[in-house]
C-alpha atoms as a PDB file:
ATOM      1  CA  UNK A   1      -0.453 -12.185 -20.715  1.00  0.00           C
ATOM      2  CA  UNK A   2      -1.613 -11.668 -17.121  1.00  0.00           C
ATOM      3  CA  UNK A   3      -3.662 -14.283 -15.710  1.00  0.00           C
ATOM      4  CA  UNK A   4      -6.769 -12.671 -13.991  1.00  0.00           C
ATOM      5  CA  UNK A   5      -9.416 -15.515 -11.571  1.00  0.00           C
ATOM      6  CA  UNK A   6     -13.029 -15.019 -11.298  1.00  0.00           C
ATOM      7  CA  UNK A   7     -14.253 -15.263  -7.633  1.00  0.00           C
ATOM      8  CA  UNK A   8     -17.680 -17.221  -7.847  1.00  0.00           C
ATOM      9  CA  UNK A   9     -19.868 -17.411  -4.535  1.00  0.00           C
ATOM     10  CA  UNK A  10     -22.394 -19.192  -4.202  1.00  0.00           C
ATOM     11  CA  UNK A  11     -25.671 -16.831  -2.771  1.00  0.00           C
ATOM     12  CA  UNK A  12     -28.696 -18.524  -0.518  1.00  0.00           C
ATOM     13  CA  UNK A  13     -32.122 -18.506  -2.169  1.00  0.00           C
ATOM     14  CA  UNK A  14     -33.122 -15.102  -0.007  1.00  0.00           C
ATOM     15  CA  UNK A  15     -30.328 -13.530  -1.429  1.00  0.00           C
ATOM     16  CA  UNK A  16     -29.609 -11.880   2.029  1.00  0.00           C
ATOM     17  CA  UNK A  17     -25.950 -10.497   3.270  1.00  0.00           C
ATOM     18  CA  UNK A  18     -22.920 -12.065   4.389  1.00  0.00           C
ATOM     19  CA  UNK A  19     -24.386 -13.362   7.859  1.00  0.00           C
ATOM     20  CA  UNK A  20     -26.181 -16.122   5.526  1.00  0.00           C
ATOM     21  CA  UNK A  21     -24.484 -19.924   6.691  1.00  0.00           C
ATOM     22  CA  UNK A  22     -24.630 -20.366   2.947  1.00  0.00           C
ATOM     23  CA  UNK A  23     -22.409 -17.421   1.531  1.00  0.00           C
ATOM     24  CA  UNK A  24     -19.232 -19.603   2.581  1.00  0.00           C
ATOM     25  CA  UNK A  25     -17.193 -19.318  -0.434  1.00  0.00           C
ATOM     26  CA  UNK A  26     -17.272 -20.811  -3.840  1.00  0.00           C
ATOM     27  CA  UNK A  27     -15.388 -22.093  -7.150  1.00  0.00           C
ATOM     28  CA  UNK A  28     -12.547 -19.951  -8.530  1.00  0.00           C
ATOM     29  CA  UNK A  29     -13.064 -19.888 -12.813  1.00  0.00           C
ATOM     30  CA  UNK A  30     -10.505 -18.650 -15.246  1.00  0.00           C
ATOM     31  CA  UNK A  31     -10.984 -16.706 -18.670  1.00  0.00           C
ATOM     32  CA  UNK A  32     -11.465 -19.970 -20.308  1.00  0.00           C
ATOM     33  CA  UNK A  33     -13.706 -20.920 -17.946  1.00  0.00           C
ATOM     34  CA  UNK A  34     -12.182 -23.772 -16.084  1.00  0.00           C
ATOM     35  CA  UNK A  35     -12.567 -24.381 -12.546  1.00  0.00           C
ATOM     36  CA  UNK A  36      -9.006 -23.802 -10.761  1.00  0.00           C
ATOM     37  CA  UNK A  37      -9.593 -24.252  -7.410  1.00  0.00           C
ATOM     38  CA  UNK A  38     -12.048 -22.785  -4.523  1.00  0.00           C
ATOM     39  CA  UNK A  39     -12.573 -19.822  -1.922  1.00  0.00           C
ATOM     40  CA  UNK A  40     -13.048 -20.845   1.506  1.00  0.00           C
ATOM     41  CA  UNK A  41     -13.733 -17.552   3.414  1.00  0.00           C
ATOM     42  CA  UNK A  42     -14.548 -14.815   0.866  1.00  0.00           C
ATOM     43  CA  UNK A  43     -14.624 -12.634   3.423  1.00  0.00           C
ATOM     44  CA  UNK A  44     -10.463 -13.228   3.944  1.00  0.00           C
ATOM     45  CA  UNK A  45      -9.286 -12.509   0.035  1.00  0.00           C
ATOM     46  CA  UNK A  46      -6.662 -14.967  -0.667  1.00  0.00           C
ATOM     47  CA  UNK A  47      -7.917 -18.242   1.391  1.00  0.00           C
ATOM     48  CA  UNK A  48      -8.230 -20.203  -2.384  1.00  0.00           C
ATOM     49  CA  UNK A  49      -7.598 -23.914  -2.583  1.00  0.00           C
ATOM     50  CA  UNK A  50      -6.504 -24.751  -6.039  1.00  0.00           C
ATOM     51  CA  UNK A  51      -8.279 -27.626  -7.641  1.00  0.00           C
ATOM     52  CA  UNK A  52      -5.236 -29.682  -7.700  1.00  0.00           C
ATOM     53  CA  UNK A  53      -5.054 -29.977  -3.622  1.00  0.00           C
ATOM     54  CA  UNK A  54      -8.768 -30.246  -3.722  1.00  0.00           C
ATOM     55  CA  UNK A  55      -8.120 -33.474  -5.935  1.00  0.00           C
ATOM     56  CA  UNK A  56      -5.273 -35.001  -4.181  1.00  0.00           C
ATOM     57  CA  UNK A  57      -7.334 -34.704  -0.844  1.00  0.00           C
ATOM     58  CA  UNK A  58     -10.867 -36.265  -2.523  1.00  0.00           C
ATOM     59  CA  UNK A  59      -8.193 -39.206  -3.595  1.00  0.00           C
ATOM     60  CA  UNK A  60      -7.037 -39.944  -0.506  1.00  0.00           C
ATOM     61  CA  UNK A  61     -10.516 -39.896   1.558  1.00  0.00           C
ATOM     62  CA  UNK A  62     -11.560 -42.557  -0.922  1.00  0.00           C
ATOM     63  CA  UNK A  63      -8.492 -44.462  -1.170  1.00  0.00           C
ATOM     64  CA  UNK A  64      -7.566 -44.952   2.828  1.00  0.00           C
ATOM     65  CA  UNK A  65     -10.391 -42.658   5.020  1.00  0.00           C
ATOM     66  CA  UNK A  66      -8.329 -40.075   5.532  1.00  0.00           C
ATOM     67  CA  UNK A  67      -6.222 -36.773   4.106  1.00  0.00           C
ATOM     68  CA  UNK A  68      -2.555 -36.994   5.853  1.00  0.00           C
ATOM     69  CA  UNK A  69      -0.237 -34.013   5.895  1.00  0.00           C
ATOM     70  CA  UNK A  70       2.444 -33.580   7.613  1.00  0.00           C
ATOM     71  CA  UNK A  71       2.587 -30.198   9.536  1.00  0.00           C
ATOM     72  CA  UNK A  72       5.944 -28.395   9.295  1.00  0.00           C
ATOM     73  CA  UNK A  73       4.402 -25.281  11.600  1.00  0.00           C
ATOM     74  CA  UNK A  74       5.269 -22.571   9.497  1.00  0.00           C
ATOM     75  CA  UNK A  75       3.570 -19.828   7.241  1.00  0.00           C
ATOM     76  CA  UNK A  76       5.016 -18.997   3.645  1.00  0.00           C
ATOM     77  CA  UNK A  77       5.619 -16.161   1.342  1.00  0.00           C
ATOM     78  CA  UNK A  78       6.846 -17.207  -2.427  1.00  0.00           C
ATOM     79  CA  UNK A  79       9.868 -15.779  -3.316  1.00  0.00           C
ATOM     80  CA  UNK A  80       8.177 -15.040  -7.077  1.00  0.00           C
ATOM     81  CA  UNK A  81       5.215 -13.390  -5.559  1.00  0.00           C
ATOM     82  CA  UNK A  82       7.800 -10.834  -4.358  1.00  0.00           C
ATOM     83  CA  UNK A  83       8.112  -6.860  -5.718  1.00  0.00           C
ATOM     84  CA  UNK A  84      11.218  -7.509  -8.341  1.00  0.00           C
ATOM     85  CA  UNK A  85      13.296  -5.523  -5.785  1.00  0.00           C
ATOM     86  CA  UNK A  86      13.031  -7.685  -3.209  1.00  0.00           C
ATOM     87  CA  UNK A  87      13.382 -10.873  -5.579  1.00  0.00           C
ATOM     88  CA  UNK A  88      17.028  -8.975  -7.377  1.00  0.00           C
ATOM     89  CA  UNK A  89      18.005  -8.174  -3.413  1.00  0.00           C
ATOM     90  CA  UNK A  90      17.643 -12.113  -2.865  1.00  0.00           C
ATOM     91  CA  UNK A  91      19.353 -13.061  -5.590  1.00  0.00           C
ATOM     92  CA  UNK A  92      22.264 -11.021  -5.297  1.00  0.00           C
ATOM     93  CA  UNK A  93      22.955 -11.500  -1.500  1.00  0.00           C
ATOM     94  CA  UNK A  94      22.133 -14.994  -1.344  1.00  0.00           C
ATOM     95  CA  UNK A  95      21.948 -16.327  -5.064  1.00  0.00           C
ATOM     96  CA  UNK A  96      18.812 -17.753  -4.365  1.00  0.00           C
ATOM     97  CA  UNK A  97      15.838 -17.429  -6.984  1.00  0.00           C
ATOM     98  CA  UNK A  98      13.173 -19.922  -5.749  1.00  0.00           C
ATOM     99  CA  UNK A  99      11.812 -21.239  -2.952  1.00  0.00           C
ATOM    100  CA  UNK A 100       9.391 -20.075  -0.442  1.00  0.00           C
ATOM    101  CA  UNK A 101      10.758 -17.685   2.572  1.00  0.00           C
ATOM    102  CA  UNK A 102       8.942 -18.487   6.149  1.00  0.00           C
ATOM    103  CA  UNK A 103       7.313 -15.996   7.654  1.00  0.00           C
ATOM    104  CA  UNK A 104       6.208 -17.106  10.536  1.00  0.00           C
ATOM    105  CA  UNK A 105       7.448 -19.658  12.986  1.00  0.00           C
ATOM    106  CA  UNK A 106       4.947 -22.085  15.461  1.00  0.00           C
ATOM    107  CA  UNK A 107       5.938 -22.236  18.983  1.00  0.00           C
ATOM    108  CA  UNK A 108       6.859 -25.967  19.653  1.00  0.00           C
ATOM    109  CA  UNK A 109       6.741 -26.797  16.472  1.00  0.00           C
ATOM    110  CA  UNK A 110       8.992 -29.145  14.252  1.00  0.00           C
ATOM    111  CA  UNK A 111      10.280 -26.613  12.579  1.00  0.00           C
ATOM    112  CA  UNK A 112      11.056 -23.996  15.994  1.00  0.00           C
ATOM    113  CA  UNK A 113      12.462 -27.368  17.378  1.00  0.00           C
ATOM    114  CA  UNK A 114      14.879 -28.013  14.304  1.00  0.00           C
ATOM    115  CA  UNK A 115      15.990 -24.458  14.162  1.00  0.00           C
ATOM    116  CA  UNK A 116      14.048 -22.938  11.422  1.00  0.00           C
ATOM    117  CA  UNK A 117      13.545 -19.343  11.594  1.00  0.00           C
ATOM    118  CA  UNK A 118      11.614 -16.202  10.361  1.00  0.00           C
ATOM    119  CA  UNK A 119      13.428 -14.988   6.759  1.00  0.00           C
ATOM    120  CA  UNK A 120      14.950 -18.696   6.323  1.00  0.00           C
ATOM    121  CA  UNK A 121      14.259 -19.731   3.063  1.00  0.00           C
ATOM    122  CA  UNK A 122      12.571 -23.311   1.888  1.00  0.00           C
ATOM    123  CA  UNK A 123      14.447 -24.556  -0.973  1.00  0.00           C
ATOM    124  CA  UNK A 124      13.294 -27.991  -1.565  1.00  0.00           C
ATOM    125  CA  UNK A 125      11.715 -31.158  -0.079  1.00  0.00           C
ATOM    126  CA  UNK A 126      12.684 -34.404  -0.477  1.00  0.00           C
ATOM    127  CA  UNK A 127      15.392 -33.374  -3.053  1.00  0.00           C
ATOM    128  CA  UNK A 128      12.948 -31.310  -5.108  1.00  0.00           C
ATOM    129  CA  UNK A 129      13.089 -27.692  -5.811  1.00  0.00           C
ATOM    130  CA  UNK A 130       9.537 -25.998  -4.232  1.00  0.00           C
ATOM    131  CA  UNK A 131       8.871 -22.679  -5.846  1.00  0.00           C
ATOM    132  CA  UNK A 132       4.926 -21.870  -4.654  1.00  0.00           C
ATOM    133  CA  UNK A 133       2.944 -23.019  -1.199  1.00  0.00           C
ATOM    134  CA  UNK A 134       0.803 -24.863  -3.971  1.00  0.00           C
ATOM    135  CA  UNK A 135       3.919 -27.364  -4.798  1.00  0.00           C
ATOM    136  CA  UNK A 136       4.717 -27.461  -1.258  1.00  0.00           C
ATOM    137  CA  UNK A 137       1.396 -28.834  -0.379  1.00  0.00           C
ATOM    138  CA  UNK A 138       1.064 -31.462  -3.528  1.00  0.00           C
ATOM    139  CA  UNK A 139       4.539 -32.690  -1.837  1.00  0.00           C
ATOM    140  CA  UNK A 140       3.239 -33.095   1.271  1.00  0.00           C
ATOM    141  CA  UNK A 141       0.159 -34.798   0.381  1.00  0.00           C
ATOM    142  CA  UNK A 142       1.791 -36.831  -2.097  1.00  0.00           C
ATOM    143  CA  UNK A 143       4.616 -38.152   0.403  1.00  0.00           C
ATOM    144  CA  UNK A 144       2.034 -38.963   2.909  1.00  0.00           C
ATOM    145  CA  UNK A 145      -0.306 -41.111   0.314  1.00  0.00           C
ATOM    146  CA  UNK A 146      -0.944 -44.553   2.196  1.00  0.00           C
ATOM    147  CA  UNK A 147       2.216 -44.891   4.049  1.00  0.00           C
ATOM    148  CA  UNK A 148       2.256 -45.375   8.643  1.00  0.00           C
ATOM    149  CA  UNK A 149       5.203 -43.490   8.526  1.00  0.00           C
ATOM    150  CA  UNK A 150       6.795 -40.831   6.233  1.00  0.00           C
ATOM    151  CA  UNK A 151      10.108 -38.982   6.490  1.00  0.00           C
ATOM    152  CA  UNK A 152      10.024 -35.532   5.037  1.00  0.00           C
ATOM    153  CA  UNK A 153      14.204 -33.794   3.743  1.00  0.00           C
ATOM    154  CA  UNK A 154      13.700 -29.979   3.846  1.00  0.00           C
ATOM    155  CA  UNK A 155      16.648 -27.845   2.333  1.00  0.00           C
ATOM    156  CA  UNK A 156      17.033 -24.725   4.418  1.00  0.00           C
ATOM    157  CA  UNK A 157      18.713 -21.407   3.465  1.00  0.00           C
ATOM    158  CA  UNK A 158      19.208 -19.578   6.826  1.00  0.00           C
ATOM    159  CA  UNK A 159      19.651 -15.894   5.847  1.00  0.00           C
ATOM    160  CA  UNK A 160      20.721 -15.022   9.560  1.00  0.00           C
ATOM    161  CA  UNK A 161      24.025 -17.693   9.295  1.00  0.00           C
ATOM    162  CA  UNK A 162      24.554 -17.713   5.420  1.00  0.00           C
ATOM    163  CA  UNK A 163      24.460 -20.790   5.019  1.00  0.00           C
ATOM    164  CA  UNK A 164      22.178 -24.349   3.990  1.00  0.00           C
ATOM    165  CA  UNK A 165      21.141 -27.467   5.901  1.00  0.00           C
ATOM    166  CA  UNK A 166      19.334 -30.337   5.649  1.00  0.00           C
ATOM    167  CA  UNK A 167      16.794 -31.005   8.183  1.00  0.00           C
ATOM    168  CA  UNK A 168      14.753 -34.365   8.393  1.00  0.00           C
ATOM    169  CA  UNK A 169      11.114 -34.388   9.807  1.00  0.00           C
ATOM    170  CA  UNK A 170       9.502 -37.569  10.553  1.00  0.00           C
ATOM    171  CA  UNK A 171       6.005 -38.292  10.670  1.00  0.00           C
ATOM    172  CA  UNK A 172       4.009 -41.065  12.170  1.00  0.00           C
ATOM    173  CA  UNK A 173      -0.115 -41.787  11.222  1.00  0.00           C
ATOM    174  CA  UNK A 174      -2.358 -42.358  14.329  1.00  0.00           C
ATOM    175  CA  UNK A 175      -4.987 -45.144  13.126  1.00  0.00           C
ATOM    176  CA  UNK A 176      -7.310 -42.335  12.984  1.00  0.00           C
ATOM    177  CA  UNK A 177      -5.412 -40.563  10.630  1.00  0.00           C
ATOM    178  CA  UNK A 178      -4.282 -38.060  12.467  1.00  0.00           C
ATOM    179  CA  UNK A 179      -0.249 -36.752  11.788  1.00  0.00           C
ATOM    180  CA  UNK A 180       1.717 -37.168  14.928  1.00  0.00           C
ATOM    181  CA  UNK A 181       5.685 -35.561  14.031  1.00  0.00           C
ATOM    182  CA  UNK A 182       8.348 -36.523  16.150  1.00  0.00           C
END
C-alpha cells in the first residue's frame, strides 16, 4: 500500500495569507495519525524534517548545548526515489542498487577537495550501507554525538572512472559547537 503524509500548518489567529510570520510550516501526520516529522517552508514542497532527525537534534541540545554535523557539501538524490528506468539503467551499468547519487557539488568544499563529483554515487558511511538522505543524516548526527573530533569513511562510486574509493573526512568541534572539517 502507498504511503500518503498529511501536510498540517499551523494558521495565525486572523487567519490572513501566507505573508503572516506565523504560517511557517507545521507537523507532517500519517493515516494513522502519527506525527512523522515537520515542514519548514510550506511554501518550498519537500523541505520536511522527519521526526527522527528532529529527535536526535532535541537530544543533543540537552545532552552537550549543541547539534554537531559534519558538512560533506553536497546535495542528494536517492537512488529508490528514482523512475524504475533510471534505477534498472543503474543497476545494469554499474550494479549498484542503493545509495544516494550527488547532485550537486560545493565549491571548496570537503567533498570538491577530495574529488567527489556530480553523478558519483554515496554508497555507505562509516562501513554502513546509506539508502535515503534521512539515514545519511541519523549517521551524521549520530557519529558526531559528544565527541571533539570525529572521522567520517564515505564509500564512493564514481560513475565518470568506474570505479570505488574510500575517502576519509575529518571533523573537528569549535567550543562553540560549531563543525570545522579539515
Amino acid at each position: 500500500m502507498y504511503r500518503r503524509y498529511h501536510n498540517v500548518h499551523f494558521r495565525s489567529p486572523d487567519g490572513h495569507g501566507d505573508d503572516n510570520e506565523y504560517d511557517n510550516g507545521g507537523l507532517v501526520i500519517d493515516l494513522k495519525e502519527k506525527v512523522v516529522g515537520m515542514v519548514n517552508l510550506p511554501k518550498r514542497f519537500g523541505s520536511f524534517i522527519p521526526s527522527s532527525i528532529l529527535l536526535n537534534c532535541l537530544d543533543a541540545w540537552k545532552k552537550y548545548r549543541y547539534i554537531a554535523r559534519p558538512h560533506l557539501g553536497m546535495m542528494f538524490e536517492a537512488i529508490k526515489h528514482l523512475e524504475p528506468a533510471h534505477v534498472d539503467m543503474l543497476w545494469r551499468m554499474y550494479n549498484i542498487d542503493h545509495g544516494l547519487i550527488v547532485q550537486e557539488v560545493s565549491k571548496g568544499s570537503n567533498a570538491e577537495i577530495l574529488g567527489i563529483q556530480k553523478g558519483d554515487v554515496i554508497e555507505s558511511i562509516n562501513g554502513k550501507p546509506v539508502s535515503t538522505t534521512i539515514e545519511l543524516e541519523n549517521m551524521l548526527m549520530s557519529t558526531c554525538k559528544g565527541l571533539a573530533e570525529v572521522h567520517i569513511s564515505v564509500g564512493v562510486f564514481h560513475t565518470l572512472k568506474e570505479e570505488r574509493s574510500t575517502v576519509e573526512l575529518s571533523a573537528k568541534l569549535s567550543k562553540l559547537g560549531e563543525v570545522i572539517t579539515s
